[in-house]
N, C-alpha and C. Protein backbone atom coordinates (compact mmCIF):
# COMPACT_ATOMS: atom_id res chain seq x y z
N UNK A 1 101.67 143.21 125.56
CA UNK A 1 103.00 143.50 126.07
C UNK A 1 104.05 142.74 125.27
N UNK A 2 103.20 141.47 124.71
CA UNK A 2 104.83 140.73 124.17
C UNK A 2 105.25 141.39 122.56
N UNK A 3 103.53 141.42 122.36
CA UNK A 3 103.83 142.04 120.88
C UNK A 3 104.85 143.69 120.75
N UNK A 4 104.89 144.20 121.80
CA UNK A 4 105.35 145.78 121.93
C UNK A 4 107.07 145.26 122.21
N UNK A 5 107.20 144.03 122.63
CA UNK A 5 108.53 143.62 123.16
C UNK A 5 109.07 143.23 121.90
N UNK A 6 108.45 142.55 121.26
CA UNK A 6 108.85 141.98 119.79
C UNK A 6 109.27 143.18 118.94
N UNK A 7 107.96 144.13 118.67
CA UNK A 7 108.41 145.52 118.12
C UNK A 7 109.59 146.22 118.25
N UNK A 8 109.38 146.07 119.43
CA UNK A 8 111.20 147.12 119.86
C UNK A 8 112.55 145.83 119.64
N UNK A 9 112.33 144.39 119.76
CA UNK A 9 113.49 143.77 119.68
C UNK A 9 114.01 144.26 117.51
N UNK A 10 112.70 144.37 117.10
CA UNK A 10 112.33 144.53 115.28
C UNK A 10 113.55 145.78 114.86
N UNK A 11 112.40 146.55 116.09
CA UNK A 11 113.31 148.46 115.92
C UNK A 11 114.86 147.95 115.66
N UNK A 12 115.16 147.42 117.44
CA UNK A 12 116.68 147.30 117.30
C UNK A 12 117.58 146.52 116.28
N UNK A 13 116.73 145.44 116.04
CA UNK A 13 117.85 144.57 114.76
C UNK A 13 117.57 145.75 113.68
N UNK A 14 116.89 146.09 113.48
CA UNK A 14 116.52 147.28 112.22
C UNK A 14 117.74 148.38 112.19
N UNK A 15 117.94 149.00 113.61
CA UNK A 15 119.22 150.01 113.86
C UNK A 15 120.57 149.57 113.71
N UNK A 16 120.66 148.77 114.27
CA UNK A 16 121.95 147.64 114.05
C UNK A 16 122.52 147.13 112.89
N UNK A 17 121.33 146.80 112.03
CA UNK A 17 121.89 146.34 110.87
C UNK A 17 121.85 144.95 110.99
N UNK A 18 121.52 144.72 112.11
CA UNK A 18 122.04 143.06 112.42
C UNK A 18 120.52 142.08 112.32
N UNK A 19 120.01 140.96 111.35
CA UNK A 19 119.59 139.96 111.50
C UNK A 19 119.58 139.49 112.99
N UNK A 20 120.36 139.25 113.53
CA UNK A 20 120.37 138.50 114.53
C UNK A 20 120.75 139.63 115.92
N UNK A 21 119.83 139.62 117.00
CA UNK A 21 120.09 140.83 118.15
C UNK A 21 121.68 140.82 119.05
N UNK A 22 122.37 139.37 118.31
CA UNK A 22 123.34 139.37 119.15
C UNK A 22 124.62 139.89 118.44
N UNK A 23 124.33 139.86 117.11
CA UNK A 23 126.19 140.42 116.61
C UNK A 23 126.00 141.90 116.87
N UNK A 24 127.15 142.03 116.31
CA UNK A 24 127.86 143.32 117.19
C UNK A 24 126.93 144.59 116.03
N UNK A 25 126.64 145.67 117.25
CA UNK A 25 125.88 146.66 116.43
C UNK A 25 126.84 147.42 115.97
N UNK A 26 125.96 148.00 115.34
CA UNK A 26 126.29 149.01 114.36
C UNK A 26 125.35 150.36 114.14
N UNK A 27 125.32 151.36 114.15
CA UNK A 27 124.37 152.61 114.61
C UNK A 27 125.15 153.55 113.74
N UNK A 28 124.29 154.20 112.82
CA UNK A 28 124.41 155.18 112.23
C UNK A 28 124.78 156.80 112.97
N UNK A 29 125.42 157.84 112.58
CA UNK A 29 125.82 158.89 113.16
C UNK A 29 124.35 159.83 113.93
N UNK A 30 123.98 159.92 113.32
CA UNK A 30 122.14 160.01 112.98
C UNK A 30 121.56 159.37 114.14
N UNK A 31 121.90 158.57 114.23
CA UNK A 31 120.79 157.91 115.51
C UNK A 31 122.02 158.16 116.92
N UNK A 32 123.02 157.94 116.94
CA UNK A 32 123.42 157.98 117.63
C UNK A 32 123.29 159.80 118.72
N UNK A 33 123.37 160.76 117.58
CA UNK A 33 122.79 161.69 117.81
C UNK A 33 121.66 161.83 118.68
N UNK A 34 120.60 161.58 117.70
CA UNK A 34 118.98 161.19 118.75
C UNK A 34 119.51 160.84 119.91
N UNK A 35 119.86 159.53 119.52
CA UNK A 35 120.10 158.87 120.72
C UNK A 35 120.63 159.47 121.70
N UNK A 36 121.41 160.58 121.79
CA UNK A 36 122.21 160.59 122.99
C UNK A 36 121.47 162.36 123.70
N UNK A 37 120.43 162.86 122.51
CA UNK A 37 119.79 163.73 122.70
C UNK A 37 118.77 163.33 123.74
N UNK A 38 117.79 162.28 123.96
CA UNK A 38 116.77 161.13 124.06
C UNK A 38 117.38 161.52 125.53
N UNK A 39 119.00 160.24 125.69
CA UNK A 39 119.29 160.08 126.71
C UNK A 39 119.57 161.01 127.60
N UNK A 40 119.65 162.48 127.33
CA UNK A 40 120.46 163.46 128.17
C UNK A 40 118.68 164.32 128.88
N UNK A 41 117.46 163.98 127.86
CA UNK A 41 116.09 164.30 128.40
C UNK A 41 116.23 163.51 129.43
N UNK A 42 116.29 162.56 129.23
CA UNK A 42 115.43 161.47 129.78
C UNK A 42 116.61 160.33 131.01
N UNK A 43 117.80 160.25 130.69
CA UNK A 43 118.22 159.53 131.61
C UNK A 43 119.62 159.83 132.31
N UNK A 44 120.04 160.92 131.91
CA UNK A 44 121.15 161.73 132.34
C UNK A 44 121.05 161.92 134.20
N UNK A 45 120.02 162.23 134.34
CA UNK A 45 119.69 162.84 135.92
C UNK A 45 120.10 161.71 136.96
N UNK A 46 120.01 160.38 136.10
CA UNK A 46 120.25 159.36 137.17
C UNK A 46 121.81 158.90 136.61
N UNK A 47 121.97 158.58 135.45
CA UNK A 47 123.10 157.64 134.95
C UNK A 47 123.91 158.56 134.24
N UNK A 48 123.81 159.60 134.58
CA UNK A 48 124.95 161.00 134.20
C UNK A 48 125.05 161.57 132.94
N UNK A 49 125.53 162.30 133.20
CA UNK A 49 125.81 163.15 131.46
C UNK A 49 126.68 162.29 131.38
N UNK A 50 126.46 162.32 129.48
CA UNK A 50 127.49 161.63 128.59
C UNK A 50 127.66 160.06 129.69
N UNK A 51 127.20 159.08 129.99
CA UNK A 51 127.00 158.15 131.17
C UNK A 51 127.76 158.03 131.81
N UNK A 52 128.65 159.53 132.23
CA UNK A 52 129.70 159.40 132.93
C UNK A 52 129.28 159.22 134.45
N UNK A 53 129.33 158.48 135.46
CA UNK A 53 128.69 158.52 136.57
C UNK A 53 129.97 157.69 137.70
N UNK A 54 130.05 157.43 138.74
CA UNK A 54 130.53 156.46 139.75
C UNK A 54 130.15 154.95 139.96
N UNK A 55 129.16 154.53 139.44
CA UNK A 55 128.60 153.38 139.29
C UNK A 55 128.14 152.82 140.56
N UNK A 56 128.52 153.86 141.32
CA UNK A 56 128.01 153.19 142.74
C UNK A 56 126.49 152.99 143.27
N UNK A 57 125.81 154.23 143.01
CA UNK A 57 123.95 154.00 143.16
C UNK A 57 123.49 153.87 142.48
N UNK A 58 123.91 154.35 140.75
CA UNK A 58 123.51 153.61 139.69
C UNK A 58 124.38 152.65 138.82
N UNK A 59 123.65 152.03 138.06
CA UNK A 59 124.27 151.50 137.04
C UNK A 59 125.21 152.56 136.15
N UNK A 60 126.21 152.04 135.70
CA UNK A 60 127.40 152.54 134.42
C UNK A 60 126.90 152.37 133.51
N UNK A 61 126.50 152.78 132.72
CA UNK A 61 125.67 152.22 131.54
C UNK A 61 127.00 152.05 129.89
N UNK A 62 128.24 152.42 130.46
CA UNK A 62 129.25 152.81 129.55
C UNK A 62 129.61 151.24 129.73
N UNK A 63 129.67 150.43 130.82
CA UNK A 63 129.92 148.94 130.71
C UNK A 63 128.93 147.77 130.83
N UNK A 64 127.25 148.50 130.02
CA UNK A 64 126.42 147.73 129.23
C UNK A 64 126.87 147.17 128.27
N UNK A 65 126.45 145.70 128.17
CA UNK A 65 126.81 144.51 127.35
C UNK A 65 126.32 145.16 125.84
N UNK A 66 126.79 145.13 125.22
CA UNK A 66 126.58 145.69 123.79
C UNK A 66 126.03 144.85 122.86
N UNK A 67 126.11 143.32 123.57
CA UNK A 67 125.53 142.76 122.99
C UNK A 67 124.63 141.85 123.47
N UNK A 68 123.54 142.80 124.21
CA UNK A 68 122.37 142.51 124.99
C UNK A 68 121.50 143.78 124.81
N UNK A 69 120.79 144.21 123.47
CA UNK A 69 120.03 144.57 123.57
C UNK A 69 118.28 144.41 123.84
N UNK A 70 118.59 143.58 124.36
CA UNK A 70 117.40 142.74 124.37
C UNK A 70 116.72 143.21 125.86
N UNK A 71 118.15 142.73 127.09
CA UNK A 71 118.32 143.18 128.23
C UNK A 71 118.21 144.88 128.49
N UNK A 72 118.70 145.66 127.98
CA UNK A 72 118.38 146.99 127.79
C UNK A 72 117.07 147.32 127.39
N UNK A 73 116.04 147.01 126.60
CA UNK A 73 115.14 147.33 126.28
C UNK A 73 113.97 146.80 127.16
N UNK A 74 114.15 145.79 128.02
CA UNK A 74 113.74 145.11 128.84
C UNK A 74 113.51 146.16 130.23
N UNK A 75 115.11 146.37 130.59
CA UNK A 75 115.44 147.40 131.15
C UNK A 75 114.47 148.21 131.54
N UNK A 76 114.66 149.35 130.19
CA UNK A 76 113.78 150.92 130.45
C UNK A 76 112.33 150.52 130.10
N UNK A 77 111.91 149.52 129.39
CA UNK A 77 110.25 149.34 129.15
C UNK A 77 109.65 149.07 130.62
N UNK A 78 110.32 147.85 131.31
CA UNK A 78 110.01 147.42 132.68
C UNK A 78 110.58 148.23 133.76
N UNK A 79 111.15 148.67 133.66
CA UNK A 79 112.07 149.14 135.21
C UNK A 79 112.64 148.12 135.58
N UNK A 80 113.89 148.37 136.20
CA UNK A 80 114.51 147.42 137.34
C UNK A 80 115.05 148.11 138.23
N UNK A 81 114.68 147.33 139.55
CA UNK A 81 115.31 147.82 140.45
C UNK A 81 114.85 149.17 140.94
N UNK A 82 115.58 150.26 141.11
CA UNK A 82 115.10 151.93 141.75
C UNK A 82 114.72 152.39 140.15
N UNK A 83 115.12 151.60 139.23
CA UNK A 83 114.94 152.70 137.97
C UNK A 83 112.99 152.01 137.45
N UNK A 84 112.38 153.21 137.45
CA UNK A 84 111.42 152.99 137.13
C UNK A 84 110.99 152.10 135.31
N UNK A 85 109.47 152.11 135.35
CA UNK A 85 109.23 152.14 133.87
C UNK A 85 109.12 152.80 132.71
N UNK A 86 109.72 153.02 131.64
CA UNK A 86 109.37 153.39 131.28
C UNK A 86 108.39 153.90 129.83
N UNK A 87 107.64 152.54 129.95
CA UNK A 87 106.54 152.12 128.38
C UNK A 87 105.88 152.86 128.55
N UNK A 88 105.40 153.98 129.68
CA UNK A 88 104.04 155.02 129.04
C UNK A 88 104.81 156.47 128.74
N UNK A 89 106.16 156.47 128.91
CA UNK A 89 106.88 158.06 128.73
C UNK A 89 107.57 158.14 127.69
N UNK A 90 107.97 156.58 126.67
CA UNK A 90 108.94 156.42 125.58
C UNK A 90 108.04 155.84 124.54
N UNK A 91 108.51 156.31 123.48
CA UNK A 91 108.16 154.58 122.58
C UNK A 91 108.80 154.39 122.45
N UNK A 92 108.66 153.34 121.43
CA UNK A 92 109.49 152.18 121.03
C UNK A 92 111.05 152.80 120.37
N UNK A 93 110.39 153.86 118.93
CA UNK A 93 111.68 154.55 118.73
C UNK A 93 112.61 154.87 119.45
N UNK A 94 112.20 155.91 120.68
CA UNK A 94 112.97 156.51 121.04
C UNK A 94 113.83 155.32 122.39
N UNK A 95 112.61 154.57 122.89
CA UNK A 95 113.80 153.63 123.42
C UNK A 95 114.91 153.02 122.49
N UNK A 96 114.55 153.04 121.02
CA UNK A 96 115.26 152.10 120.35
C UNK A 96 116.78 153.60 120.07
N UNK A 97 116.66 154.41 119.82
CA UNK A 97 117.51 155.41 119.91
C UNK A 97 118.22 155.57 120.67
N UNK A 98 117.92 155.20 121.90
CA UNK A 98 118.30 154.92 123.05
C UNK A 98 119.49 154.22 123.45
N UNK A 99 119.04 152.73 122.76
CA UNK A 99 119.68 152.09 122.51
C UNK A 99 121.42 151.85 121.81
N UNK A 100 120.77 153.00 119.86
CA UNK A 100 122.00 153.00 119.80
C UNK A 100 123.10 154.40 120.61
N UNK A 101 122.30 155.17 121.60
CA UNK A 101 123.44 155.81 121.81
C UNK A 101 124.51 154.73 123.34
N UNK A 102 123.24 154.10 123.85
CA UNK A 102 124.13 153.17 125.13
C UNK A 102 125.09 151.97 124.04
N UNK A 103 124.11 151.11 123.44
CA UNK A 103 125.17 150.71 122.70
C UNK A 103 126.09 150.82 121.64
N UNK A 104 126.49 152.32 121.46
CA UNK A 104 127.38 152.40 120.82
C UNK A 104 128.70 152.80 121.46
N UNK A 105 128.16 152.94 123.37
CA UNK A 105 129.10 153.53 124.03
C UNK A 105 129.30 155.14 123.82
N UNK A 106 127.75 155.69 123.39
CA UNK A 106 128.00 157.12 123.58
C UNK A 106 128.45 157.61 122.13
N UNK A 107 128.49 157.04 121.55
CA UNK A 107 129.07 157.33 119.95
C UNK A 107 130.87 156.90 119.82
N UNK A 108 131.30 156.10 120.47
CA UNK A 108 133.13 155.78 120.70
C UNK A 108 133.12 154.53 119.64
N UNK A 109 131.99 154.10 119.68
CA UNK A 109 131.86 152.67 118.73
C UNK A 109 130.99 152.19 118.11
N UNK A 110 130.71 153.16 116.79
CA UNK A 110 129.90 153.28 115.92
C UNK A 110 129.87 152.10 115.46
């Protein structure tokens, strides 16, 4: 499990561009795409199209820390809370795709 946690923290500095998981990302047009393709399979039903939602039974995912991907990947591998797991329905990619479409804010901040 830690080694699969390490992998995906790898993925994300890899997407980002960033050495370090905390400066500010950066996500190619390309992934952000995937990414927001990924998210509309897979996590739209709860946290809305385009993550437009009320924030009231779920999380906003539009005022995820952008610079906590660490916490996000944590997130959908483990579940929290009502939101289940999800390490046997994703990999790593596509959580990491994932990633850049939440943290790019949907594509607003490439």
């Amino acid at each position: 499990m830690m080694k699969k946690l390490q992998f995906l923290l790898v993925c994300v500095a890899a997407l980002t561009g960033a050495a370090h998981a905390q400066t500010a990302p950066r996500f190619a047009a390309a992934e952000i795409d995937q990414g927001r393709e990924q998210y509309h399979r897979t996590c739209a039903q709860c946290h809305g199209r385009n993550m437009v939602n009320a924030g009231t039974t779920t999380y906003d995912l539009r005022k995820f820390p952008t610079d906590q991907p660490e916490r996000f990947i944590n997130s959908v591998t483990l579940g929290k809370g009502n939101m289940p797991s999800f390490k046997e329905a994703l990999s790593s990619a596509q959580i990491a795709l994932l990633w850049a479409y939440v943290g790019s804010r949907g594509g607003k901040e490439p």
